[in-house]
N, C-alpha and C. Protein backbone atom coordinates (compact mmCIF):
# COMPACT_ATOMS: atom_id res chain seq x y z
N UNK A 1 6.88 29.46 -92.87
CA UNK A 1 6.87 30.14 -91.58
C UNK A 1 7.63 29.33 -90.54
N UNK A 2 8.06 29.70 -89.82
CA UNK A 2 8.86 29.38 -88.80
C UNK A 2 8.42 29.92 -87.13
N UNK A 3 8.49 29.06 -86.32
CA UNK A 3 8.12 29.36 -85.04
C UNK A 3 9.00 29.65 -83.98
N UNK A 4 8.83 30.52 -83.03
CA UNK A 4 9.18 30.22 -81.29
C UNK A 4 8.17 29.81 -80.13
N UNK A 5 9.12 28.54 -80.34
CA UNK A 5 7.82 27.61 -78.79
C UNK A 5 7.96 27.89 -77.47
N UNK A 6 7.54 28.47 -76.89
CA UNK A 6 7.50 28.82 -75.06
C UNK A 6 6.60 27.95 -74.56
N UNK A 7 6.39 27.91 -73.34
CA UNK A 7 5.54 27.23 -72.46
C UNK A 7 5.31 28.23 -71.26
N UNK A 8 4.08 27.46 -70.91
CA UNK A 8 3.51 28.00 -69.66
C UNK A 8 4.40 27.73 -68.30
N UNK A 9 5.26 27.07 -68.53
CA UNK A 9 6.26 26.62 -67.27
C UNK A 9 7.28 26.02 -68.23
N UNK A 10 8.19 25.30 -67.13
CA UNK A 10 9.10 24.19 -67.37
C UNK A 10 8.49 22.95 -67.47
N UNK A 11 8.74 22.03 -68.36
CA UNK A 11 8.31 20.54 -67.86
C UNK A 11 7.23 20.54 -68.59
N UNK A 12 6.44 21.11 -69.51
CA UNK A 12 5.53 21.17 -70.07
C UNK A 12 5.23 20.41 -71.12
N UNK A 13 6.27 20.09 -71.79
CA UNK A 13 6.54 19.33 -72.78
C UNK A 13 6.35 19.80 -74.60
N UNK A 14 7.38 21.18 -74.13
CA UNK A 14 7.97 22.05 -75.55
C UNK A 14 8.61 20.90 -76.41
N UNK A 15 10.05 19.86 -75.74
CA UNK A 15 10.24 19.27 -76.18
C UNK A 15 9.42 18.09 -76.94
N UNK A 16 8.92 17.69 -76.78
CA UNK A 16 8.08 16.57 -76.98
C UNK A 16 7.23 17.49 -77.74
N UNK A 17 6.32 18.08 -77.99
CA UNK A 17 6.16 18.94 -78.97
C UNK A 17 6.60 19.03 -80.26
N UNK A 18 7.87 19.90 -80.21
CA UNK A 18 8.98 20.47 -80.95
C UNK A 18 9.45 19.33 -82.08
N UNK A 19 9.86 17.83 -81.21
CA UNK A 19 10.00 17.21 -81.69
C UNK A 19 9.39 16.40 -82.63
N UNK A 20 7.74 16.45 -81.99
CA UNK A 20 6.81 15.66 -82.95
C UNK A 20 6.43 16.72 -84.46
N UNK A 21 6.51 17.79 -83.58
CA UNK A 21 6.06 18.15 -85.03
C UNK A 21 7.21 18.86 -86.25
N UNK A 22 8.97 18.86 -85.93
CA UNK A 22 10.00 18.99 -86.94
C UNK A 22 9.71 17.42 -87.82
N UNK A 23 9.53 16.29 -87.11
CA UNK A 23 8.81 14.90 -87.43
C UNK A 23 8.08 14.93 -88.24
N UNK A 24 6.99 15.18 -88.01
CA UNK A 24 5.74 15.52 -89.20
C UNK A 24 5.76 16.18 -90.09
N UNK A 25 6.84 17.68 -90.01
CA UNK A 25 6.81 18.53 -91.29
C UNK A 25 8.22 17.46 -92.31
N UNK A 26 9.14 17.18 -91.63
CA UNK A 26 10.19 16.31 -92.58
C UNK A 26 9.51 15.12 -93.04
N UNK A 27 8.48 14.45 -92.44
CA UNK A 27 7.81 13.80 -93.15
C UNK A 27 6.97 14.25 -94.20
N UNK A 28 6.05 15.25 -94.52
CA UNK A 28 5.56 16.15 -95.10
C UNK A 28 5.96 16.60 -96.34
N UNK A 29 7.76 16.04 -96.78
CA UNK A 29 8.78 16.24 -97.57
C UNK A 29 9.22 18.09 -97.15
N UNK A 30 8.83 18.73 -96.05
CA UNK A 30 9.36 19.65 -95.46
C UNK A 30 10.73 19.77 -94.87
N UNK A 31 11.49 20.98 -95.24
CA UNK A 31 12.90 20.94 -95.23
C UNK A 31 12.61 21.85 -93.32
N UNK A 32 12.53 20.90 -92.34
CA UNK A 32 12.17 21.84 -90.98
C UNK A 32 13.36 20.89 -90.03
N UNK A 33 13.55 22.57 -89.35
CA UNK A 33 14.85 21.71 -88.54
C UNK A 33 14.49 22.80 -87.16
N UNK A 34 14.73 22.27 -85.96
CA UNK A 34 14.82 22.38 -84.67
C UNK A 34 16.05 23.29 -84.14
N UNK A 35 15.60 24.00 -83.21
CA UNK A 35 16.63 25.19 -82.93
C UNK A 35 16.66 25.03 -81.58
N UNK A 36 17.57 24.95 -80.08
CA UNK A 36 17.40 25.34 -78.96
C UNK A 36 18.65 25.87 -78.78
N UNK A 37 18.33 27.54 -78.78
CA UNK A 37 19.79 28.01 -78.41
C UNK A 37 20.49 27.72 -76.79
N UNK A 38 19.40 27.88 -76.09
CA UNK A 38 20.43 27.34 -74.69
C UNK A 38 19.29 25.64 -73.99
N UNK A 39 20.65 25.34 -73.82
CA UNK A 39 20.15 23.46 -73.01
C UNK A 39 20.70 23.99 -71.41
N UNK A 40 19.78 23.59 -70.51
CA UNK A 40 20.80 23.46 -69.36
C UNK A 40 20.45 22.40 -68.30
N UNK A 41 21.26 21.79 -68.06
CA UNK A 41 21.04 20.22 -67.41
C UNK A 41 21.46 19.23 -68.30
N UNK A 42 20.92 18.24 -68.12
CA UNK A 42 20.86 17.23 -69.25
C UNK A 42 20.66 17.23 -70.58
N UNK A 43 21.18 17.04 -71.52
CA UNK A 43 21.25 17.09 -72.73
C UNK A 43 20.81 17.04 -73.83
N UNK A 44 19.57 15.87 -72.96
CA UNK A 44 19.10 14.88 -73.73
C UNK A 44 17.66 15.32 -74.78
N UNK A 45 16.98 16.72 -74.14
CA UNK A 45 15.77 17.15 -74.90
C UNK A 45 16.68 18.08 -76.54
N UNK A 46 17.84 18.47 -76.35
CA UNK A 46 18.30 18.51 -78.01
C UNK A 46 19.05 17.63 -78.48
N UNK A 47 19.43 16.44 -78.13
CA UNK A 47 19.76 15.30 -78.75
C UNK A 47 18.54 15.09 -79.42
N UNK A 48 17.47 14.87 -78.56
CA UNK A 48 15.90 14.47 -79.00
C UNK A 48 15.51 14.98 -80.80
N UNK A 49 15.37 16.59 -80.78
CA UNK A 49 15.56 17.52 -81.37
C UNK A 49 16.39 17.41 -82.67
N UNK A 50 17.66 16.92 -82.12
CA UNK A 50 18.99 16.42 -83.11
C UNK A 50 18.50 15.68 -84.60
N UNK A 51 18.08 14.59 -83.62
CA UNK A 51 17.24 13.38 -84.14
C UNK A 51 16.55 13.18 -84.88
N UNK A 52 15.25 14.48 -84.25
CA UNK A 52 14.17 15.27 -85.23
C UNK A 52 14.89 15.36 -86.35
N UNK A 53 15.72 16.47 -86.51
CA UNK A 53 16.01 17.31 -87.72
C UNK A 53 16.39 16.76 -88.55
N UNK A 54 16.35 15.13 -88.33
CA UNK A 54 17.14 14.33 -90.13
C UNK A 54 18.91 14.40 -89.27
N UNK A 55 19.38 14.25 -87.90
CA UNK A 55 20.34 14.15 -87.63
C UNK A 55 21.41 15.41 -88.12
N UNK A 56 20.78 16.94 -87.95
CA UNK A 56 21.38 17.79 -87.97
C UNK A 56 22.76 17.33 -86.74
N UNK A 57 23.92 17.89 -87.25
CA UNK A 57 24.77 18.64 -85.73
C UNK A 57 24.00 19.24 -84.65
N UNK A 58 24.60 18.36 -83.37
CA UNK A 58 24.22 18.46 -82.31
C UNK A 58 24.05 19.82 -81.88
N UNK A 59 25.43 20.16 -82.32
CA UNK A 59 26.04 21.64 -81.76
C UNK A 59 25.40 22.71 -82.24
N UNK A 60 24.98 22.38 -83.55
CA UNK A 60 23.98 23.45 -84.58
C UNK A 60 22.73 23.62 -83.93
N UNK A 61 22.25 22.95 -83.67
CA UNK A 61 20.90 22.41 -82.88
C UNK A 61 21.04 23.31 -81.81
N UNK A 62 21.80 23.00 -80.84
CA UNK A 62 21.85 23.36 -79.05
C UNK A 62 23.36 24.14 -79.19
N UNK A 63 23.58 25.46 -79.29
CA UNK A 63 25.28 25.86 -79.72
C UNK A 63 25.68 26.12 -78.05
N UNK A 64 24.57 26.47 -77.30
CA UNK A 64 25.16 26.47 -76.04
C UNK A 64 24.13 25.47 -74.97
N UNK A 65 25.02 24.91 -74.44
CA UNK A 65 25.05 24.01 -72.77
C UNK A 65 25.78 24.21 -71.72
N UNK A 66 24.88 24.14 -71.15
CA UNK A 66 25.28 24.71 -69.67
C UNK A 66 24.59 23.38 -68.70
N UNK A 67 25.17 22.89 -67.52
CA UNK A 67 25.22 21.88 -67.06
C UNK A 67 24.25 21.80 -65.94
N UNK A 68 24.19 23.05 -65.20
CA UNK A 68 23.45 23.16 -64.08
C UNK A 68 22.24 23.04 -64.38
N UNK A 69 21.23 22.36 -64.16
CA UNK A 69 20.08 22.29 -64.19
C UNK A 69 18.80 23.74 -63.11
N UNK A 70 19.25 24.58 -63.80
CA UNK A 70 18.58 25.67 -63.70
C UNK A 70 18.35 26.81 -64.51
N UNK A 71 17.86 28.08 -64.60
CA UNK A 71 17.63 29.13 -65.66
C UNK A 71 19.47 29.53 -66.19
N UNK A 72 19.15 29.39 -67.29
CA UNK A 72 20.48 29.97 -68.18
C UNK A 72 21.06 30.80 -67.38
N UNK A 73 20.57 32.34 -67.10
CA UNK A 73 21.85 33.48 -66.40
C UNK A 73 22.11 32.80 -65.31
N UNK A 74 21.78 31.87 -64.41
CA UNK A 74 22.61 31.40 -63.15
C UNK A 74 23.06 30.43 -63.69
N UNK A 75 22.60 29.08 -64.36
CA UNK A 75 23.66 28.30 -64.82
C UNK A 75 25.13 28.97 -65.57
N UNK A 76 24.76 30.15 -66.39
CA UNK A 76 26.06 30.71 -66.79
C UNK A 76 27.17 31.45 -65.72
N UNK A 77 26.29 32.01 -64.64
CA UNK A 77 27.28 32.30 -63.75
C UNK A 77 27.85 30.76 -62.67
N UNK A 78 26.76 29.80 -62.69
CA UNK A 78 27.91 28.83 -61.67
C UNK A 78 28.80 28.22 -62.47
N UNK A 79 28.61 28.35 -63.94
CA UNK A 79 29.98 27.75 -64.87
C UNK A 79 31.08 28.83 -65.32
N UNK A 80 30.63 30.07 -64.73
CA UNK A 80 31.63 31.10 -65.30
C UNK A 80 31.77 31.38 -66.33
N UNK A 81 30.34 31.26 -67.22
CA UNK A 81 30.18 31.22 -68.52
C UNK A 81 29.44 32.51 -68.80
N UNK A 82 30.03 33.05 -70.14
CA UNK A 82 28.99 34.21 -70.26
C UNK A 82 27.75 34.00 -71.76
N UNK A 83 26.51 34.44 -71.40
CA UNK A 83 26.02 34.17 -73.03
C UNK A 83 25.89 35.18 -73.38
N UNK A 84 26.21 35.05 -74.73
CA UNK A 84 25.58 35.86 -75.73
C UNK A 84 24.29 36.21 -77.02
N UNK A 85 23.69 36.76 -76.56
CA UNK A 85 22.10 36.82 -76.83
C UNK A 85 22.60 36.94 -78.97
N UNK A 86 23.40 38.03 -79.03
CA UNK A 86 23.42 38.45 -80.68
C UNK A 86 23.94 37.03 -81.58
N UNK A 87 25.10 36.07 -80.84
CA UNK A 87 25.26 34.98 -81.79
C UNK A 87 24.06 33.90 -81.38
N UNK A 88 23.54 34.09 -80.28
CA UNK A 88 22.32 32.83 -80.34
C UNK A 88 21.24 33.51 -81.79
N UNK A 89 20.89 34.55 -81.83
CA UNK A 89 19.87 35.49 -83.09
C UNK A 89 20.36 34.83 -84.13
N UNK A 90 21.77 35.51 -84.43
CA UNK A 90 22.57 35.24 -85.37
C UNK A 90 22.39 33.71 -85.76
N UNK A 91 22.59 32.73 -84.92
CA UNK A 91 22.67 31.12 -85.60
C UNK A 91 21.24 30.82 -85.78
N UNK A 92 20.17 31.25 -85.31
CA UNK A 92 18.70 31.07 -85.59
C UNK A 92 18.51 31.77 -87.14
N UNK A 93 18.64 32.76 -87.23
CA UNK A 93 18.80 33.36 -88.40
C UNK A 93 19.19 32.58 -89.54
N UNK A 94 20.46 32.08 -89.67
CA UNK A 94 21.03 31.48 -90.31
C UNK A 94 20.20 30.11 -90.95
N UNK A 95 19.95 29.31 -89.66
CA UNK A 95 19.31 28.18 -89.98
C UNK A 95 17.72 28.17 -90.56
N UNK A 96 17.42 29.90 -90.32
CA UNK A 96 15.73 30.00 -90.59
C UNK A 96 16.00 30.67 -92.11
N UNK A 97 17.17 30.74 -92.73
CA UNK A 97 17.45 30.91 -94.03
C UNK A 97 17.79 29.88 -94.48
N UNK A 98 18.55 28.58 -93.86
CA UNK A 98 18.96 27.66 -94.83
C UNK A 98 18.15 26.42 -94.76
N UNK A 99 16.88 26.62 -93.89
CA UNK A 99 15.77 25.78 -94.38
C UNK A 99 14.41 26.01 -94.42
N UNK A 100 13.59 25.71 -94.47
CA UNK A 100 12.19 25.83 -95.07
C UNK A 100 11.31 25.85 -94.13
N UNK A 101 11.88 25.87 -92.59
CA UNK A 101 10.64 25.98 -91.77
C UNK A 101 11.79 26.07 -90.58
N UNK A 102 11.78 26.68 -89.08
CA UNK A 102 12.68 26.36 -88.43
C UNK A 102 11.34 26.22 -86.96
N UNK A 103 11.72 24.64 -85.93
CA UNK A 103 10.79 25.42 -84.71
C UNK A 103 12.20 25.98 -83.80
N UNK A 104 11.73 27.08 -83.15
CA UNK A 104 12.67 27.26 -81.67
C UNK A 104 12.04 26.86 -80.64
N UNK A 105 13.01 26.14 -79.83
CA UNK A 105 12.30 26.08 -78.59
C UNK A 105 13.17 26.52 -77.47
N UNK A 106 12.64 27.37 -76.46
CA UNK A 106 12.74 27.92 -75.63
C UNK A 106 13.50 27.23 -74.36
N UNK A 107 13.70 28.02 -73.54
CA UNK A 107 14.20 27.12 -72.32
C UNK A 107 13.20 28.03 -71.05
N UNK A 108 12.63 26.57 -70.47
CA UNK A 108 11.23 26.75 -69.69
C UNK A 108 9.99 28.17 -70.03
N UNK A 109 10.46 28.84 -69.35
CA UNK A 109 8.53 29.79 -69.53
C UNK A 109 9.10 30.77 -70.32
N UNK A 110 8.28 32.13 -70.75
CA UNK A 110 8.21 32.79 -71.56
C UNK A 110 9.55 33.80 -71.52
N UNK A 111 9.44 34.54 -69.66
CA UNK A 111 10.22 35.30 -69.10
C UNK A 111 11.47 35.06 -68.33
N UNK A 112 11.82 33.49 -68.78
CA UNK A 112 13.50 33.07 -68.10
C UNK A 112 14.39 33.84 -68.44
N UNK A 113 15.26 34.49 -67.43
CA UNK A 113 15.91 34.92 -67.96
C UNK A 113 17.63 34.32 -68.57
N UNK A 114 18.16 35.49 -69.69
CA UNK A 114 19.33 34.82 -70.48
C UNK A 114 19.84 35.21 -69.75
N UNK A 115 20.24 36.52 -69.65
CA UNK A 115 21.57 37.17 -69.50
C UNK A 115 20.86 38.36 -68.60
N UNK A 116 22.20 39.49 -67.96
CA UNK A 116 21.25 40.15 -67.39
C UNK A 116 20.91 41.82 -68.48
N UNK A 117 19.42 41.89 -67.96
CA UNK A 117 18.20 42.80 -68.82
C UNK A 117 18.46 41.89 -69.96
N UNK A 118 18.11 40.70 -70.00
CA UNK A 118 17.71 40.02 -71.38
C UNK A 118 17.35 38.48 -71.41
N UNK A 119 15.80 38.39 -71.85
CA UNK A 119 15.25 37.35 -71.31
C UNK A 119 14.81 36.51 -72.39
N UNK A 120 14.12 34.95 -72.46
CA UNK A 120 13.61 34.73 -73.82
C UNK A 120 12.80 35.38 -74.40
N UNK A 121 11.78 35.99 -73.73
CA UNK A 121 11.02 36.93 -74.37
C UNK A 121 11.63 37.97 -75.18
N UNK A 122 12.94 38.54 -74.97
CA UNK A 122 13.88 39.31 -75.45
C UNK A 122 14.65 38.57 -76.91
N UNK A 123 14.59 37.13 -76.50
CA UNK A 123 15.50 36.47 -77.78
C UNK A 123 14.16 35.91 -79.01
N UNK A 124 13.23 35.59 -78.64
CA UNK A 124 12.06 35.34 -79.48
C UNK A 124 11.65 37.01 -80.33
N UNK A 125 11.76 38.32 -79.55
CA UNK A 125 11.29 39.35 -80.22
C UNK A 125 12.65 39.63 -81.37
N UNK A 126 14.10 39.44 -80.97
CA UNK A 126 15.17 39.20 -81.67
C UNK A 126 15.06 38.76 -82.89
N UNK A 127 14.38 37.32 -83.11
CA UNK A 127 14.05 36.81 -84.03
C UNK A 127 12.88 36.35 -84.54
N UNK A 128 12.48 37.30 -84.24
CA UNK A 128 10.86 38.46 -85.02
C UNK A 128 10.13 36.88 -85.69
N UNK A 129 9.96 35.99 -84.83
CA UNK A 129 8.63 35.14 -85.05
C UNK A 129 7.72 34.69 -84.21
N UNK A 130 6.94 34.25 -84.69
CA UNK A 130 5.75 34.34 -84.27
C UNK A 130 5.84 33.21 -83.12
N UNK A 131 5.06 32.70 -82.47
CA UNK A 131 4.97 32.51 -80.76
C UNK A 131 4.18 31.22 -80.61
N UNK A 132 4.15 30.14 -80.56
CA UNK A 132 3.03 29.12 -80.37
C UNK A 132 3.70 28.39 -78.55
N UNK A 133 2.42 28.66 -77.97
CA UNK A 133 2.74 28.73 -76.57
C UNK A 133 2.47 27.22 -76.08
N UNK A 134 3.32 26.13 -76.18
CA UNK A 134 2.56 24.80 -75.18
C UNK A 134 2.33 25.00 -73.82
N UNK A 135 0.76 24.54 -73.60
CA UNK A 135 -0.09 24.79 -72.44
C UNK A 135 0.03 23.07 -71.67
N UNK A 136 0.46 23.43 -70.21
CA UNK A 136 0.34 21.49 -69.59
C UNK A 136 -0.65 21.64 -69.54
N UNK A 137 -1.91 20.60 -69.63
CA UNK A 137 -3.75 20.76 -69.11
C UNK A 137 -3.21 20.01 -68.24
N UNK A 138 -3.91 20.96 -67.46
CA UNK A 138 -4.22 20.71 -66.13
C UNK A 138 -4.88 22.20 -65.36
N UNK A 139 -5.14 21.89 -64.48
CA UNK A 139 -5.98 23.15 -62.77
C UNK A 139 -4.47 23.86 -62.70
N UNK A 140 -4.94 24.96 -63.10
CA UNK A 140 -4.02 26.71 -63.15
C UNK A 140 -3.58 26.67 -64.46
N UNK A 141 -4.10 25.76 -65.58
CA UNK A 141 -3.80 26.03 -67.45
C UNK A 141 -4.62 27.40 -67.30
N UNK A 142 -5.43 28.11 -67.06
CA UNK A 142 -6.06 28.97 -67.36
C UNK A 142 -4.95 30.18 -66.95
N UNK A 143 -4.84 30.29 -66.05
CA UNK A 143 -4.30 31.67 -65.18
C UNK A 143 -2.59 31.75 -66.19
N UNK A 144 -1.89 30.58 -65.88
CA UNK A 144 -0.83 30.38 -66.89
C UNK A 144 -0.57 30.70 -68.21
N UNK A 145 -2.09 30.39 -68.98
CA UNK A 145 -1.87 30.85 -70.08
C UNK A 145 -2.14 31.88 -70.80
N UNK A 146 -3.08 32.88 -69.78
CA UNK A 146 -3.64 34.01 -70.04
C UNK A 146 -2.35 35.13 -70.03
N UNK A 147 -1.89 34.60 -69.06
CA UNK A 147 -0.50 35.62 -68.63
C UNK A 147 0.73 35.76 -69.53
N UNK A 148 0.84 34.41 -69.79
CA UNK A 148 1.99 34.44 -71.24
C UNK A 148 1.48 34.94 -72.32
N UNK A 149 -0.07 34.71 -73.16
CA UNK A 149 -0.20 35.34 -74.37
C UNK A 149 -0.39 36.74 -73.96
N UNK A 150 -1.01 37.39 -72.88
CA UNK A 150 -0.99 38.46 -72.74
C UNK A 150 0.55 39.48 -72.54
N UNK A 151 1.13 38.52 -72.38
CA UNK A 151 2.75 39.68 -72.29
C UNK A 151 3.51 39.27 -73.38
N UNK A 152 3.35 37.93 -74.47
CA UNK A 152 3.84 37.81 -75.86
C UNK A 152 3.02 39.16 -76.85
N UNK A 153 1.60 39.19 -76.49
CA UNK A 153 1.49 40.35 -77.33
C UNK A 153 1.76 41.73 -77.13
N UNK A 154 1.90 42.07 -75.80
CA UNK A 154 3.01 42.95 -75.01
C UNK A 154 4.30 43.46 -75.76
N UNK A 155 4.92 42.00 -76.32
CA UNK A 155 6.22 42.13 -76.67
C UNK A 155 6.17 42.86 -77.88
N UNK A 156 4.97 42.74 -78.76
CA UNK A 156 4.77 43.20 -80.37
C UNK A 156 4.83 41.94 -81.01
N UNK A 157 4.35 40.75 -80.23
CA UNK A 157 4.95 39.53 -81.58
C UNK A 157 3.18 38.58 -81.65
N UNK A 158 3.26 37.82 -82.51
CA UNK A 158 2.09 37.49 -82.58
C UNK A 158 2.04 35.93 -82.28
N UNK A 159 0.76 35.93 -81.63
CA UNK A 159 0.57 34.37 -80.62
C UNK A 159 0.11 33.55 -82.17
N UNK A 160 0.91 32.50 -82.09
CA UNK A 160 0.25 31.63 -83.27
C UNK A 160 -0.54 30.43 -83.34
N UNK A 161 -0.67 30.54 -82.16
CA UNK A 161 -1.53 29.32 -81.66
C UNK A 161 -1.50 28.69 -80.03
N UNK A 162 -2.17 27.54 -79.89
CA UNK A 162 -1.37 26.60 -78.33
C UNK A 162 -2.01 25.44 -78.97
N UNK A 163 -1.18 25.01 -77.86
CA UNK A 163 -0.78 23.65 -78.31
C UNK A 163 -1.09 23.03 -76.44
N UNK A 164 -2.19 22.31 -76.32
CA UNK A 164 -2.43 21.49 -75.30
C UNK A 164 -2.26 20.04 -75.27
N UNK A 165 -1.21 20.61 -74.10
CA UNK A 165 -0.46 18.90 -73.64
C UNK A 165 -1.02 18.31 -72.87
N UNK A 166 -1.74 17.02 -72.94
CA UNK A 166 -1.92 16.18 -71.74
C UNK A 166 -1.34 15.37 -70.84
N UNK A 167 -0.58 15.77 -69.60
CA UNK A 167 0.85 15.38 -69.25
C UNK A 167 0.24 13.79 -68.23
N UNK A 168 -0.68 13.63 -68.25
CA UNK A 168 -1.43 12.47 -67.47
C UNK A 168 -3.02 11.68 -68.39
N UNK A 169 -2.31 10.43 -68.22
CA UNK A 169 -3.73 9.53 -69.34
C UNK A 169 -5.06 10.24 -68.84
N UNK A 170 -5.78 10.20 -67.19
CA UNK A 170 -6.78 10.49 -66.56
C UNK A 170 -6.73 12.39 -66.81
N UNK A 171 -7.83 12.19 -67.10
CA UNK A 171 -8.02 13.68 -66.73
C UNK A 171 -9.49 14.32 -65.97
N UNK A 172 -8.78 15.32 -65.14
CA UNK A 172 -10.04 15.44 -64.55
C UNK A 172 -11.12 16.84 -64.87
N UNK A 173 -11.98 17.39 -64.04
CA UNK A 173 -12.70 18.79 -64.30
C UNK A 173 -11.87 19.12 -65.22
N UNK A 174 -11.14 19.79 -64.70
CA UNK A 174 -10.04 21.03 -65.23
C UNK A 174 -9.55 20.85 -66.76
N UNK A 175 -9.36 19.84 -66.61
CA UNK A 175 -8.33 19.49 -68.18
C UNK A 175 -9.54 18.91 -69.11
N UNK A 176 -10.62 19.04 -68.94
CA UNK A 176 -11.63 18.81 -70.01
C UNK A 176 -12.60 19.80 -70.33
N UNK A 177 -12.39 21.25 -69.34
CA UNK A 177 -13.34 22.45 -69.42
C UNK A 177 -12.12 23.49 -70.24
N UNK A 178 -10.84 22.77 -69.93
CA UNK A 178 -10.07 23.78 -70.62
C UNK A 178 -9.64 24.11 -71.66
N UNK A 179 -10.01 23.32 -72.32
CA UNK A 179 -9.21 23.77 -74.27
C UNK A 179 -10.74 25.56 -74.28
N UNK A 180 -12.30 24.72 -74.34
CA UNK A 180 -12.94 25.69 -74.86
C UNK A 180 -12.91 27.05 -73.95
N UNK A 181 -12.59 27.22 -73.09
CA UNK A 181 -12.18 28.34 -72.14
C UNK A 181 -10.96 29.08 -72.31
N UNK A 182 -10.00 28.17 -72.61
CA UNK A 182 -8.70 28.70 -73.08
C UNK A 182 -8.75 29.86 -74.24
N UNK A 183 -9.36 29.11 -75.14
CA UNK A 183 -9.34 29.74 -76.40
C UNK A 183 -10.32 30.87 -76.42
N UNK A 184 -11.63 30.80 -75.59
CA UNK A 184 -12.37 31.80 -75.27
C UNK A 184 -11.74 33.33 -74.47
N UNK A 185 -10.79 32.88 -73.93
CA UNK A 185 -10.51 34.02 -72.61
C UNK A 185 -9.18 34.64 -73.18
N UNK A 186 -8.44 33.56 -74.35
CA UNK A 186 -7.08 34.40 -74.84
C UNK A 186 -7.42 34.95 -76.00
N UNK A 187 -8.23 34.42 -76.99
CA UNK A 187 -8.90 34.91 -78.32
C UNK A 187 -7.27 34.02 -79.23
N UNK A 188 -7.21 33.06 -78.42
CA UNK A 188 -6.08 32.11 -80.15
C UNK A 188 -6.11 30.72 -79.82
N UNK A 189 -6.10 30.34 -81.40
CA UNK A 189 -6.29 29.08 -81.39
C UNK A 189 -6.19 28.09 -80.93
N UNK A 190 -6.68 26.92 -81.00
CA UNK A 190 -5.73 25.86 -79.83
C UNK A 190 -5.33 25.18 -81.49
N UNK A 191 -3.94 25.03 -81.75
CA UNK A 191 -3.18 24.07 -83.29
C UNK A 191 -3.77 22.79 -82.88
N UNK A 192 -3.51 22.18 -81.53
CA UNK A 192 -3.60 21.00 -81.74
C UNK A 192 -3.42 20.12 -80.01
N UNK A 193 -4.34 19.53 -79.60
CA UNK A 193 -4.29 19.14 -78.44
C UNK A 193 -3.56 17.38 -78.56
N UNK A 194 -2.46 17.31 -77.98
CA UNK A 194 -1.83 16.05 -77.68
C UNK A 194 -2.32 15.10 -76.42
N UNK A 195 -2.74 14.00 -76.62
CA UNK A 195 -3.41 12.81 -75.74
C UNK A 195 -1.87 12.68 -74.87
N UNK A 196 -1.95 12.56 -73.59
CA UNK A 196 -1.03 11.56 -73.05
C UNK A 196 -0.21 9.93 -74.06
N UNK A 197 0.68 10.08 -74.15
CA UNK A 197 1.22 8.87 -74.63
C UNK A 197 1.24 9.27 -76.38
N UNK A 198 0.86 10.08 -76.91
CA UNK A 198 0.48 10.54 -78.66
C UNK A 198 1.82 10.55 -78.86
N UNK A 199 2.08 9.41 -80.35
CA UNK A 199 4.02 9.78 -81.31
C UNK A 199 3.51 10.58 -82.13
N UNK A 200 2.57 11.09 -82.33
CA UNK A 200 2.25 11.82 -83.89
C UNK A 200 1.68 13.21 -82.90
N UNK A 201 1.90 14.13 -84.32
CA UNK A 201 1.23 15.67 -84.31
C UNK A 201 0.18 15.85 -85.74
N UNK A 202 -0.81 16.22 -85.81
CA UNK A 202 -1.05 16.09 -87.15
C UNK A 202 -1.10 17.82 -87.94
N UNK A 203 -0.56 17.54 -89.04
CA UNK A 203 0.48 18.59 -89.24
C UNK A 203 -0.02 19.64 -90.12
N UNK A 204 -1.72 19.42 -90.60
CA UNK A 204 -2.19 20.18 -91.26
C UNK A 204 -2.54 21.70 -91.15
N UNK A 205 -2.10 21.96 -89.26
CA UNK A 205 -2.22 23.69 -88.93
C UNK A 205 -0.84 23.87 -89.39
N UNK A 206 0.66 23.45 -89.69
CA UNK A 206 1.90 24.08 -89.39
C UNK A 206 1.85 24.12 -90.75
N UNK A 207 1.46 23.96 -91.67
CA UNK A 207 1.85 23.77 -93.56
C UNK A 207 1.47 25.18 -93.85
């Protein structure tokens, strides 16, 4: 099986995610490689990715970059760039045939948009897999995450889990009432909650 990773925002830490766990399944002796069809800004979260995959091509990895550090359809218009939603499908496709597990990861929240009338939510239903949403814990994880699984199953695609990030060592109320509430109020799993500072994923939900 193969995934598409969204988040409840930007900054959430899809990457860091994504990465730990293409890590754990290639350790696993799993043939899993990392997908981000659009980068924009800095480079450096599909280099990360790159890295993951056993040092796939960069370009294979991330086929489009865009520089501006903002949502894809305006970074493509301040570069005069146009995307195209059917070859981003198309190279996911490809790579979710020529290996044994693929993750995608998204660029920021569920509903960024690509292009215009076409959003990630549009490129994840494209390539008809299933959805594992990273949640930041923290005060408004609830409202955030109710809203994304509720419009992923909207889309027709199925939530495969979350994945709670702890983006700070301390945690307070909020981020310790929230895994069992989460999972109560969306009806899906939590795969696997990450500590602040965690190199490992443990990999026995993705097998």
């Amino acid at each position: 099986m193969s995934w598409f990773v969204t988040g409840t925002d930007t900054g959430v830490g899809k990457t860091y995610f994504c990465s730990l766990l293409v890590r754990a399944l290639r350790e696993a002796r799993v043939d899993a490689v990392a997908y981000k069809p659009v980068c924009c800004g800095e480079r450096d979260d599909a280099v990360r990715l790159a890295e993951a995959s056993g040092g796939l091509d960069l370009d294979t990895v991330n086929p489009l970059w865009l520089q501006a550090p903002v949502a894809p359809q305006v970074a493509a218009m301040l570069s005069n760039a146009e995307i195209n939603p059917g070859s981003l499908v198309a190279t996911g496709k490809m790579l979710e045939k020529d290996h044994q597990k693929m993750v995608v990861e998204g660029a920021g929240g569920w509903r960024v948009p690509l292009a215009k009338g076409y959003d990630m939510a549009d490129l994840a239903t494209d390539l008809a897999l299933p959805v594992i949403v990273v949640v930041a814990n923290r005060l408004g994880a609830l409202n955030h995450t109710i809203l994304t699984v509720e419009d992923i199953r909207a889309s027709g695609l199925e939530v495969a889990g979350l994945v709670l990030n702890n983006l700070q060592e301390e945690q307070d109320t909020a981020a310790v009432t929230n895994r069992g509430v989460i999972e109560e109020l969306t009806g899906a799993p939590i795969l696997t909650e990450i500590i602040h500072g965690q190199d490992f994923v443990d990999v026995e939900a993705f097998l």
